[in-house]
Protein backbone atom coordinates (compact mmCIF):
# COMPACT_ATOMS: atom_id res chain seq x y z
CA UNK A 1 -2.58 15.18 4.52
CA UNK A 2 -5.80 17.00 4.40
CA UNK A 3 -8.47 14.08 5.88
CA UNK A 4 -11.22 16.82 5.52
CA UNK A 5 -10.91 16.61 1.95
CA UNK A 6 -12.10 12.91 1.69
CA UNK A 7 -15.61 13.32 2.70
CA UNK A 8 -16.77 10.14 0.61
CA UNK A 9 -13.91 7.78 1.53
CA UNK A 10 -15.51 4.48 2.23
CA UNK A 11 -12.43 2.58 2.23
CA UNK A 12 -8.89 3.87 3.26
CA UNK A 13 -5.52 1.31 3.34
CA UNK A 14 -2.57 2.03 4.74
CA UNK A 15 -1.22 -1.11 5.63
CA UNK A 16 2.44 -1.95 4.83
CA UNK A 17 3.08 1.79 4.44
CA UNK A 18 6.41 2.44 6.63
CA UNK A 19 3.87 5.13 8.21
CA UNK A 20 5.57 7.32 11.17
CA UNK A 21 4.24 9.51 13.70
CA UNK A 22 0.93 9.55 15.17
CA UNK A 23 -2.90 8.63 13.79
CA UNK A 24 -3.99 12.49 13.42
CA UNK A 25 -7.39 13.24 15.76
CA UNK A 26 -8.79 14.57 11.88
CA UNK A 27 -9.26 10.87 11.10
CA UNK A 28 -12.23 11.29 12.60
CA UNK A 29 -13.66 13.61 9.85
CA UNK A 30 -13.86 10.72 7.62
CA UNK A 31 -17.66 9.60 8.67
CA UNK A 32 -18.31 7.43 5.68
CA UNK A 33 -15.66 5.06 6.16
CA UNK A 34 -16.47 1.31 6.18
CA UNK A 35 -12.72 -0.19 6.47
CA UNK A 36 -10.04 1.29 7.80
CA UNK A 37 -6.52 -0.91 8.02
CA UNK A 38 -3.41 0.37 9.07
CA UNK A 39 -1.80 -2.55 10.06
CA UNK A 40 2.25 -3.50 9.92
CA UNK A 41 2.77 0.42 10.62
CA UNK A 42 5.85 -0.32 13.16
CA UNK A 43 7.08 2.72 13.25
CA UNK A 44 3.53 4.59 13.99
CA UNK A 45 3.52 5.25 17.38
CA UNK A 46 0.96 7.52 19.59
CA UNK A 47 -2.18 6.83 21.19
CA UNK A 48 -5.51 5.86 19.49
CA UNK A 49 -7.56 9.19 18.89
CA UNK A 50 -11.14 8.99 20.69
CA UNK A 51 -12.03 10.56 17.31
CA UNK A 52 -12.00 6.88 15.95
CA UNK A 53 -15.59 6.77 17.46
CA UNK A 54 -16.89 9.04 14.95
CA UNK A 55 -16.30 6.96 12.16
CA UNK A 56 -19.28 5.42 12.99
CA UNK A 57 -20.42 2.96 9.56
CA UNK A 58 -17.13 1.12 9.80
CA UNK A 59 -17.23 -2.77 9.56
CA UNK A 60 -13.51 -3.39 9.94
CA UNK A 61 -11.04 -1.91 11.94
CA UNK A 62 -7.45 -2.95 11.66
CA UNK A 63 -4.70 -1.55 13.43
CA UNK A 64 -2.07 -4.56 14.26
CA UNK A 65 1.57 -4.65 14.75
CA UNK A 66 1.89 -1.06 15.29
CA UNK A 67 3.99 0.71 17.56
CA UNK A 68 1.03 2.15 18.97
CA UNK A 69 0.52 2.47 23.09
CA UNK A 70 -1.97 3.78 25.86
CA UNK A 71 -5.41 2.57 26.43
CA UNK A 72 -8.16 1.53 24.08
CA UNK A 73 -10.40 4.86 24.13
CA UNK A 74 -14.26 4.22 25.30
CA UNK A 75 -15.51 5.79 21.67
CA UNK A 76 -14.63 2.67 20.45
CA UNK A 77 -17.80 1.49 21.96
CA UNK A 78 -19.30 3.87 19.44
CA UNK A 79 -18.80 1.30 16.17
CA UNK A 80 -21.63 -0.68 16.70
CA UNK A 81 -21.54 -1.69 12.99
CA UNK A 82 -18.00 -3.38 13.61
CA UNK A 83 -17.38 -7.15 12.86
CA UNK A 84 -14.01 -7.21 12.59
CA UNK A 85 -11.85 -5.70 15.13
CA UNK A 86 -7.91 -6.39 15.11
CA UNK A 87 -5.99 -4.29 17.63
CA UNK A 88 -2.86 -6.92 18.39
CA UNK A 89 0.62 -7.12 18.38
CA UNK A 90 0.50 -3.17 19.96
CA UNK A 91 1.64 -1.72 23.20
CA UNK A 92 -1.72 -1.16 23.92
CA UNK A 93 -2.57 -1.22 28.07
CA UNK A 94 -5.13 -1.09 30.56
CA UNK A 95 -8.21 -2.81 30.58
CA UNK A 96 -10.64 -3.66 28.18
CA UNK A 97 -13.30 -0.44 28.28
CA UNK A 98 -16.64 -1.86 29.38
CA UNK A 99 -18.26 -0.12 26.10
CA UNK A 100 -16.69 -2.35 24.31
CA UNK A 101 -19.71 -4.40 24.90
CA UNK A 102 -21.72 -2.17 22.72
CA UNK A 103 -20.19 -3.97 19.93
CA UNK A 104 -22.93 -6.31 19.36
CA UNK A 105 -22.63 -7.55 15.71
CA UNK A 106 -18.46 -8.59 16.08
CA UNK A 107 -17.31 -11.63 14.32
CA UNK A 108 -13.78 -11.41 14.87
CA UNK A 109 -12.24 -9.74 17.78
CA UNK A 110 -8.44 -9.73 18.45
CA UNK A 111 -6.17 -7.85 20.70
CA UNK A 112 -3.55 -10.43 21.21
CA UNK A 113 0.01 -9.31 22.37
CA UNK A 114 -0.48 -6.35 24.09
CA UNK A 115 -0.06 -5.07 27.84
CA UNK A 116 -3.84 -5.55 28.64
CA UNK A 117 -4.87 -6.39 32.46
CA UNK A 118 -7.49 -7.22 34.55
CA UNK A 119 -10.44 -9.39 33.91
CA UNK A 120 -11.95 -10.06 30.62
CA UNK A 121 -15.09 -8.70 31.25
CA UNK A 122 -18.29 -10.89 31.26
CA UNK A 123 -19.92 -9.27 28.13
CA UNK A 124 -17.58 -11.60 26.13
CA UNK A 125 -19.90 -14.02 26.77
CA UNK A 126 -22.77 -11.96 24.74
CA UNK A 127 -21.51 -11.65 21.52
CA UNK A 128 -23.53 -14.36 20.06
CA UNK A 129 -21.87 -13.87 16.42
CA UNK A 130 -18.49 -14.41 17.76
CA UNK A 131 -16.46 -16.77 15.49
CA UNK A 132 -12.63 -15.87 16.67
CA UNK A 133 -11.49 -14.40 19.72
CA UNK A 134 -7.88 -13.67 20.85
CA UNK A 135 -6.66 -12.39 23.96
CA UNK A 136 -3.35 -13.67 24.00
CA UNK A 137 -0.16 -12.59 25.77
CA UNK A 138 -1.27 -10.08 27.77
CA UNK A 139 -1.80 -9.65 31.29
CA UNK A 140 -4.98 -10.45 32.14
CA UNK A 141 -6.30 -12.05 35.35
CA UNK A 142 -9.17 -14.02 37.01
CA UNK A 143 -11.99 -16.70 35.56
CA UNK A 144 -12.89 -16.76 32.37
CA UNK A 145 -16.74 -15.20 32.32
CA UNK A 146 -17.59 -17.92 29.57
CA UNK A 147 -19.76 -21.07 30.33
CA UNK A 148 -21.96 -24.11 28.09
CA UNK A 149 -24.07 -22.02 25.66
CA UNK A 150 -22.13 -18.79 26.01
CA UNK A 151 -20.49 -18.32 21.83
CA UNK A 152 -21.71 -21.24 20.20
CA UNK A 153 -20.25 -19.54 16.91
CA UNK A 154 -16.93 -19.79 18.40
CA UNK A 155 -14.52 -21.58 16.76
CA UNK A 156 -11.47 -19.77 17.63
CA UNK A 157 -10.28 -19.12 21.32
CA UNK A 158 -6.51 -18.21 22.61
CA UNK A 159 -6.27 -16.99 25.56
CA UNK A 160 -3.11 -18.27 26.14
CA UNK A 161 0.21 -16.50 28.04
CA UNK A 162 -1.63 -14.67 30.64
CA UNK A 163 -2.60 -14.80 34.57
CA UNK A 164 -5.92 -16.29 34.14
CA UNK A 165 -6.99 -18.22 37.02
CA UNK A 166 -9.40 -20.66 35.50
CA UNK A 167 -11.31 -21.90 32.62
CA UNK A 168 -15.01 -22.38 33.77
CA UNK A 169 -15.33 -26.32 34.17
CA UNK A 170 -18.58 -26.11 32.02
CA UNK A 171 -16.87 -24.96 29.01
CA UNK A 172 -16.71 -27.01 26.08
CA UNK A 173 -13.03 -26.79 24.39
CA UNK A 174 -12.56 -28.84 21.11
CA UNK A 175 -9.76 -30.09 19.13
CA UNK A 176 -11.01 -27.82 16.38
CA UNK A 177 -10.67 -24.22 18.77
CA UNK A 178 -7.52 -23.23 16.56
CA UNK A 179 -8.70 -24.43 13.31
CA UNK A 180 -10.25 -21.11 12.46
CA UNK A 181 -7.00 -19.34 12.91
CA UNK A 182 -4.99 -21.60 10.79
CA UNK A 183 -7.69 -21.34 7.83
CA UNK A 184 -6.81 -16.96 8.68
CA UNK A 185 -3.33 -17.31 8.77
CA UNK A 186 -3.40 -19.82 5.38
CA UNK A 187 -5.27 -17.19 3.82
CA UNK A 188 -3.22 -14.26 4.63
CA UNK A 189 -0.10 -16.32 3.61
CA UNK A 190 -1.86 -16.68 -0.52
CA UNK A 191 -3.53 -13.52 -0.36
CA UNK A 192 -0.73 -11.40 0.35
CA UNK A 193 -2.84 -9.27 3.47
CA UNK A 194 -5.37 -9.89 6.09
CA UNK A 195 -8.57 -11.85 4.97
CA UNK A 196 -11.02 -10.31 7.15
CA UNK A 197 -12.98 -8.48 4.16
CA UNK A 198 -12.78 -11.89 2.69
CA UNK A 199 -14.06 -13.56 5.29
CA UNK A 200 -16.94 -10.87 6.34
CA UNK A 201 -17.92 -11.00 2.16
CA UNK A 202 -18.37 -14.88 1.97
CA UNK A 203 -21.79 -14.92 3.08
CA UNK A 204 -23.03 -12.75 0.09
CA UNK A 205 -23.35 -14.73 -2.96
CA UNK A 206 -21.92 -12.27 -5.19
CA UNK A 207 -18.45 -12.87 -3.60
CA UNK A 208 -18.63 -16.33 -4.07
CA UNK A 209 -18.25 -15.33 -7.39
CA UNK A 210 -15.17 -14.09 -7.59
CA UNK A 211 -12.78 -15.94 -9.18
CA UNK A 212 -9.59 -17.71 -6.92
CA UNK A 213 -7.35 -15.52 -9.07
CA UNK A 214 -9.39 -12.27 -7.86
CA UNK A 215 -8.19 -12.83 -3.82
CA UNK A 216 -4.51 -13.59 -4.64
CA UNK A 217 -1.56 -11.52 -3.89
CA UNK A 218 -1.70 -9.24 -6.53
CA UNK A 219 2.59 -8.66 -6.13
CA UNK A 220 3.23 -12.01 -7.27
CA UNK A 221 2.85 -13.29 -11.00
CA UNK A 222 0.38 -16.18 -11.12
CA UNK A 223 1.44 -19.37 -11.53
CA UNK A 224 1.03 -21.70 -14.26
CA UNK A 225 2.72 -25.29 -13.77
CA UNK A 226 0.47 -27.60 -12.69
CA UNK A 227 1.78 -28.82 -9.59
CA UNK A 228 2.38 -25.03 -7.94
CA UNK A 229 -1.26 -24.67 -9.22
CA UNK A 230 -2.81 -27.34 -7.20
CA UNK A 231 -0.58 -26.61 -3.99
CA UNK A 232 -2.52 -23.06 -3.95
CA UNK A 233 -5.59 -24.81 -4.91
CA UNK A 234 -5.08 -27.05 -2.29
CA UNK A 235 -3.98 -24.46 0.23
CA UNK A 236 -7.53 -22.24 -0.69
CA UNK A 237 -9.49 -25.03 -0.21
CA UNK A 238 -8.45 -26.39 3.13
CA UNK A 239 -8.35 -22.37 4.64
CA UNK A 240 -11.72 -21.84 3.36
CA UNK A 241 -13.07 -24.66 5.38
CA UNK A 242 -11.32 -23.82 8.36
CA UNK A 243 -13.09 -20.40 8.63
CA UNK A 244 -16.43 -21.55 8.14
CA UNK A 245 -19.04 -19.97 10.38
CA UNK A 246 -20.30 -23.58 11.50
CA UNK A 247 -17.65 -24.84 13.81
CA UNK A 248 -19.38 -28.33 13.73
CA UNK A 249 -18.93 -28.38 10.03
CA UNK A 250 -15.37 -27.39 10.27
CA UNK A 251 -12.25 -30.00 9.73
CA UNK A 252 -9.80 -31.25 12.56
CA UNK A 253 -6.06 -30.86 12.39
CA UNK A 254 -6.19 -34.43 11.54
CA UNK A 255 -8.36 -34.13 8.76
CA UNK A 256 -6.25 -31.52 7.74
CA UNK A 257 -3.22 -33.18 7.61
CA UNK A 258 -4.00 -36.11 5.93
CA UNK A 259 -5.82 -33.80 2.51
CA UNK A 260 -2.29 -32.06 2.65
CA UNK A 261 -0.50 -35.65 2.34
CA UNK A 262 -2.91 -36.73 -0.30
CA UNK A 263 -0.75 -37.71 -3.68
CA UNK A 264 -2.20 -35.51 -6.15
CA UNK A 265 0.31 -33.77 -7.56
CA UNK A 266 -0.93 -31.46 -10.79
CA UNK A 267 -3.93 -29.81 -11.70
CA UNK A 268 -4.98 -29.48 -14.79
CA UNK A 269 -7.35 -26.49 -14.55
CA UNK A 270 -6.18 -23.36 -15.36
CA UNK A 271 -5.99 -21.28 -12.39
CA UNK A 272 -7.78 -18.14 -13.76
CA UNK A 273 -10.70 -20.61 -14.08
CA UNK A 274 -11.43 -21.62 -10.48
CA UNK A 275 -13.96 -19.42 -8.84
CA UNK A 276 -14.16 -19.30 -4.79
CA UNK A 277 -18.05 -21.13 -5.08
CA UNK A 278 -16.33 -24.13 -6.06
CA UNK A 279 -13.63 -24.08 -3.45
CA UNK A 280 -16.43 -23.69 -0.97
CA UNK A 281 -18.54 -26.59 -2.12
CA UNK A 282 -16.42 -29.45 -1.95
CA UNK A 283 -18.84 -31.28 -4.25
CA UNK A 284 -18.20 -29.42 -7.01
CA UNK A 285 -15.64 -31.66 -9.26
CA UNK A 286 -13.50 -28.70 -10.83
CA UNK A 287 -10.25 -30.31 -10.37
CA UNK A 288 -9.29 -33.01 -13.15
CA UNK A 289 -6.53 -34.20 -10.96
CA UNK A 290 -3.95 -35.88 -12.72
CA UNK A 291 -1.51 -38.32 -10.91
């Protein structure tokens, strides 16, 4: 493929594409690009090009469960417009480059189940719009840089399965830490694909617009008995509080579990009707639940 002949591409998806080989160094020609995903590539393989740091307006970067190895290049520090950055489930190694800290305006950050090492670096602790971060089984070392005050946006942490020494005795952990992931992973499971342009949109009040039916895995004819209705309903409405960007206004497991025990079995809405403003407002009365 000619990249060179895309000079407007804003978007570009490539996710679920049984790509092979390696990401070509001419992706890096493709300056206007805003999202980039080329996630659940296992058979793409390679390094990541330092040419990535030219694309320089993106927002989202997804590369995840790739067969991809070698270090994280430092251009990556060049993305300063980046809020959503999902490098896990690679063969990624080495540490994390210290110009990743550039990356001010991040919102989600994974690199999960990888070979990293060494400390996580202490400008974690400065990314003030942090809402998710996962570090996960790798092999990472020492404290954790992260104190009381440090990411009060943060309302997802795993750092779990690796080396680390200790979690700073000033840190506040809550029972609602993995609620934000379980709202993503709910999501992906309706929509069909990652959320994370979901989830970056939801602030704007034009996508609160859309309709339920709009966000939907598109592969899948949409449902019309009542009760399957309501279970995705249902399902929408608990993720969507799970990834708000309060964690304080957030639900518990708890919580959780009791709304998805709750007999109300039919809905008699039709689901082309439901918009995502009234998911997100739980005040709205859409649902004319039937027993």
């Amino acid at each position: 493929m000619d990249w060179t002949s895309f000079p407007n591409l804003e978007v570009l998806a490539l996710n679920d594409c049984n790509l092979t080989g390696s990401i070509p160094e001419e992706i890096g020609t493709l300056s206007k690009l805003t999202y980039l995903d080329l996630s659940n590539n296992k058979n793409l393989e390679g390094l990541l090009p330092l040419t990535l740091g030219n694309l320089t307006q993106l927002v989202e970067l997804y590369i995840y469960y790739t067969n991809i190895t070698g270090p994280i290049p430092s251009s990556i520090g060049h993305l300063t417009n980046l809020t959503y950055l999902h490098l896990s489930s690679n063969r990624l190694n080495g540490s994390i480059r210290q110009e990743i800290g550039m990356l001010k305006n991040l919102v989600y950050m994974s690199m999960g189940d990888n070979i990293l090492s060494g400390p996580i670096p202490s400008f974690v602790s400065q990314f003030i719009n942090l809402t998710g971060l996962n570090l996960s089984s790798n092999q990472f070392n020492d404290s954790i840089p992260l104190e009381k005050g440090d990411l009060m946006q943060l309302a997802h942490l795993d750092l779990s399965h690796n080396l680390l020494t200790e979690l700073a005795y000033t840190m506040v952990v809550t029972e609602k830490c993995d609620i934000y992931s379980f709202g993503v992973v709910a999501l992906e499971t309706i929509m069909g694909r990652h959320p994370g342009e979901l989830l970056s949109s939801l602030a704007s009040p034009s996508s609160q617009n859309l309709m339920l039916t709009d966000v939907l895995d598109s592969r899948i004819s949409h449902p019309t008995n009542p009760v399957v209705v309501w279970n995705i309903v249902l399902v929408a409405i608990v993720a969507l509080a799970c990834v708000r960007t309060e964690p304080r206004s957030c639900p518990t497991m708890l919580c959780i579990s009791q709304e998805l025990l709750v007999c109300k079995k039919t809905l008699a809405t039709p689901l082309r009707t439901i918009s995502l403003r009234q998911l997100l407002n739980p005040e709205v009365d859409f649902t004319q639940i039937k027993e």
